[in-house]
Protein backbone atom coordinates (compact mmCIF):
# COMPACT_ATOMS: atom_id res chain seq x y z
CA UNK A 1 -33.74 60.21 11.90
CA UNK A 2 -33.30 63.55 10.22
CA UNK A 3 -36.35 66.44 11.11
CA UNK A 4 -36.86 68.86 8.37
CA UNK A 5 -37.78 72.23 10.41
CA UNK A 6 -37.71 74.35 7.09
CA UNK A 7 -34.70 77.07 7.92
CA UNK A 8 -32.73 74.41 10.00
CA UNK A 9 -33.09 70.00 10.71
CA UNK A 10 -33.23 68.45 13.89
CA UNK A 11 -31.58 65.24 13.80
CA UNK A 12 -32.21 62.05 16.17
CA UNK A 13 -29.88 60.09 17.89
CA UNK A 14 -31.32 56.89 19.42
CA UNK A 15 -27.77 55.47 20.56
CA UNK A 16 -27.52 58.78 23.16
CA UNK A 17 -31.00 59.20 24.05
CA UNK A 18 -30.63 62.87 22.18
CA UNK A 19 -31.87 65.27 19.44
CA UNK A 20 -29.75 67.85 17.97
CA UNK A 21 -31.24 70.97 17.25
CA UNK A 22 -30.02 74.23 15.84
CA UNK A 23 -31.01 76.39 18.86
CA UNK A 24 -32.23 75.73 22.50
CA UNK A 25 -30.46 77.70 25.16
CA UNK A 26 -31.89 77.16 28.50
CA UNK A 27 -31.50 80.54 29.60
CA UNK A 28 -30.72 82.92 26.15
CA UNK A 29 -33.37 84.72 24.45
CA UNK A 30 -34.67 82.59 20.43
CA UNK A 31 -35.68 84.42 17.52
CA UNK A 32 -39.21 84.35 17.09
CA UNK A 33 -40.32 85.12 13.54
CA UNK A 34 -44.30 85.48 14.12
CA UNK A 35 -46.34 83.75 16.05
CA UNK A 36 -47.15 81.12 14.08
CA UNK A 37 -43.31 80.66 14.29
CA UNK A 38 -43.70 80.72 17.69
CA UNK A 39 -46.73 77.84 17.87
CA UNK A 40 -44.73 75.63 16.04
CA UNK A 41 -41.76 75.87 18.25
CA UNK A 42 -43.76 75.27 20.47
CA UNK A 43 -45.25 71.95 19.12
CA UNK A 44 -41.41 71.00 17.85
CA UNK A 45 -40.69 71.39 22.07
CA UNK A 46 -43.19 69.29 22.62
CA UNK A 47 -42.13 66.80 20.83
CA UNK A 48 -38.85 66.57 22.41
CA UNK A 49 -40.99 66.19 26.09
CA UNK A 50 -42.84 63.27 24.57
CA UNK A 51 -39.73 61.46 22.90
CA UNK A 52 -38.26 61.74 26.37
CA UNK A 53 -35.08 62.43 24.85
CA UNK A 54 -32.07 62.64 27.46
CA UNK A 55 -29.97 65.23 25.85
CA UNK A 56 -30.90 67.99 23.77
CA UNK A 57 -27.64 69.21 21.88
CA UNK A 58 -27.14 72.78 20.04
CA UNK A 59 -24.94 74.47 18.10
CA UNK A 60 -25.41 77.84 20.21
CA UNK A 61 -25.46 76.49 23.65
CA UNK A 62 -24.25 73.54 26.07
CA UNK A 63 -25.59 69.94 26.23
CA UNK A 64 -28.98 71.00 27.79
CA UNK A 65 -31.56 68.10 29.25
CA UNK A 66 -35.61 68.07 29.43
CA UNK A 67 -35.56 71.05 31.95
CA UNK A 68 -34.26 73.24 29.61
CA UNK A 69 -37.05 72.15 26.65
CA UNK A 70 -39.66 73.17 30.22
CA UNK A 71 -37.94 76.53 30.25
CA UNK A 72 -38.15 77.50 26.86
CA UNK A 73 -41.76 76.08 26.59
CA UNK A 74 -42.91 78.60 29.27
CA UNK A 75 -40.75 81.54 27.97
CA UNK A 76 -42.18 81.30 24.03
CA UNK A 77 -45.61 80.84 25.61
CA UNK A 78 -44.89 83.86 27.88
CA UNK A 79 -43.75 85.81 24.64
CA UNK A 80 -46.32 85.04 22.91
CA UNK A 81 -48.97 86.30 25.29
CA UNK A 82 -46.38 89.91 25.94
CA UNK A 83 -46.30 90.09 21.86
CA UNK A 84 -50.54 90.11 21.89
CA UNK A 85 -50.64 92.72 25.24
CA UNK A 86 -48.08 95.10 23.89
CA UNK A 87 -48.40 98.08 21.24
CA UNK A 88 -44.78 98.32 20.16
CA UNK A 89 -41.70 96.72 19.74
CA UNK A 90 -40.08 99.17 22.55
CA UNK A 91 -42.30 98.38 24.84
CA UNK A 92 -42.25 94.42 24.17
CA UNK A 93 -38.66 94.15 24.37
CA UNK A 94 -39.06 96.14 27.61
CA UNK A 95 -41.52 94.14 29.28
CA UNK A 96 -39.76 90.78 28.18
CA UNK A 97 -36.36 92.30 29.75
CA UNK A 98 -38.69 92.72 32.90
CA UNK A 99 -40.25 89.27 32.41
CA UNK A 100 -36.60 87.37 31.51
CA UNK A 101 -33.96 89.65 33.57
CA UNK A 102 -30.71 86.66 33.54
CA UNK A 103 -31.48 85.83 29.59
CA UNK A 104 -28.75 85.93 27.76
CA UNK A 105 -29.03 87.15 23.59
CA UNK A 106 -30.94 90.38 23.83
CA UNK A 107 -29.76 90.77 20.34
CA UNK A 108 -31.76 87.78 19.55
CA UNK A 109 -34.87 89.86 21.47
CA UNK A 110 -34.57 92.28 19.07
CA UNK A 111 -34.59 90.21 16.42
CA UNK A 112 -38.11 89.00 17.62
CA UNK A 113 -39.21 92.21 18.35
CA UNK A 114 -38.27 93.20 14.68
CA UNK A 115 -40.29 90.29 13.23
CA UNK A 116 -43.05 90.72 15.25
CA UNK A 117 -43.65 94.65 15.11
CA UNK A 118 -43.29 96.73 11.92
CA UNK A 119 -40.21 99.88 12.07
């Protein structure tokens, strides 16, 4: 089965028990383009939890399993709740640092931040 997710698909593989996705990364910071972005990742993770899938593979990141969809659940929540309490994009990329110290991909932070807060 092949998942039309508008910029990227997510494609199903019964056989292994796994989805491919474009981007999961357990511990590495996503690209959040607003938060209705954000919701809908959110519902797309969800998805994966309730398919019980195995394996989640990705093209940025190792062969991850369900506690890695868990993790990134909690950290787009957490985002999204940082991106309504702060004023700027400074200050949300600081207090998500603070929030997510080991992430990996700040570069991919600040690609959020950029989305999310006008220059």
């Amino acid at each position: 089965m092949i998942y039309d997710r508008g910029s990227s698909f997510d494609v199903e593989i019964p056989a292994a028990n796994a989805i491919y996705t474009h981007m999961l990364g357990k511990y590495v910071h996503s690209i959040i383009g607003s938060d209705a972005h954000a919701a809908a990742m959110i519902e797309i993770l969800e998805s994966y939890q309730k398919a019980g899938y195995k394996y989640i593979l990705s093209s940025h990141a190792n062969v991850e399993e369900q506690d890695a969809v868990t993790e990134k659940i909690a950290y787009v929540k957490k985002l999204r709740r940082l991106a309504a309490q702060c004023k700027t994009r400074e200050e949300f990329i600081c207090a998500a640092e603070k929030a997510f110290p080991d992430y990996a991909g700040k570069n991919y932070l600040e690609m959020t931040a950029g989305n999310l807060y006008s220059l």
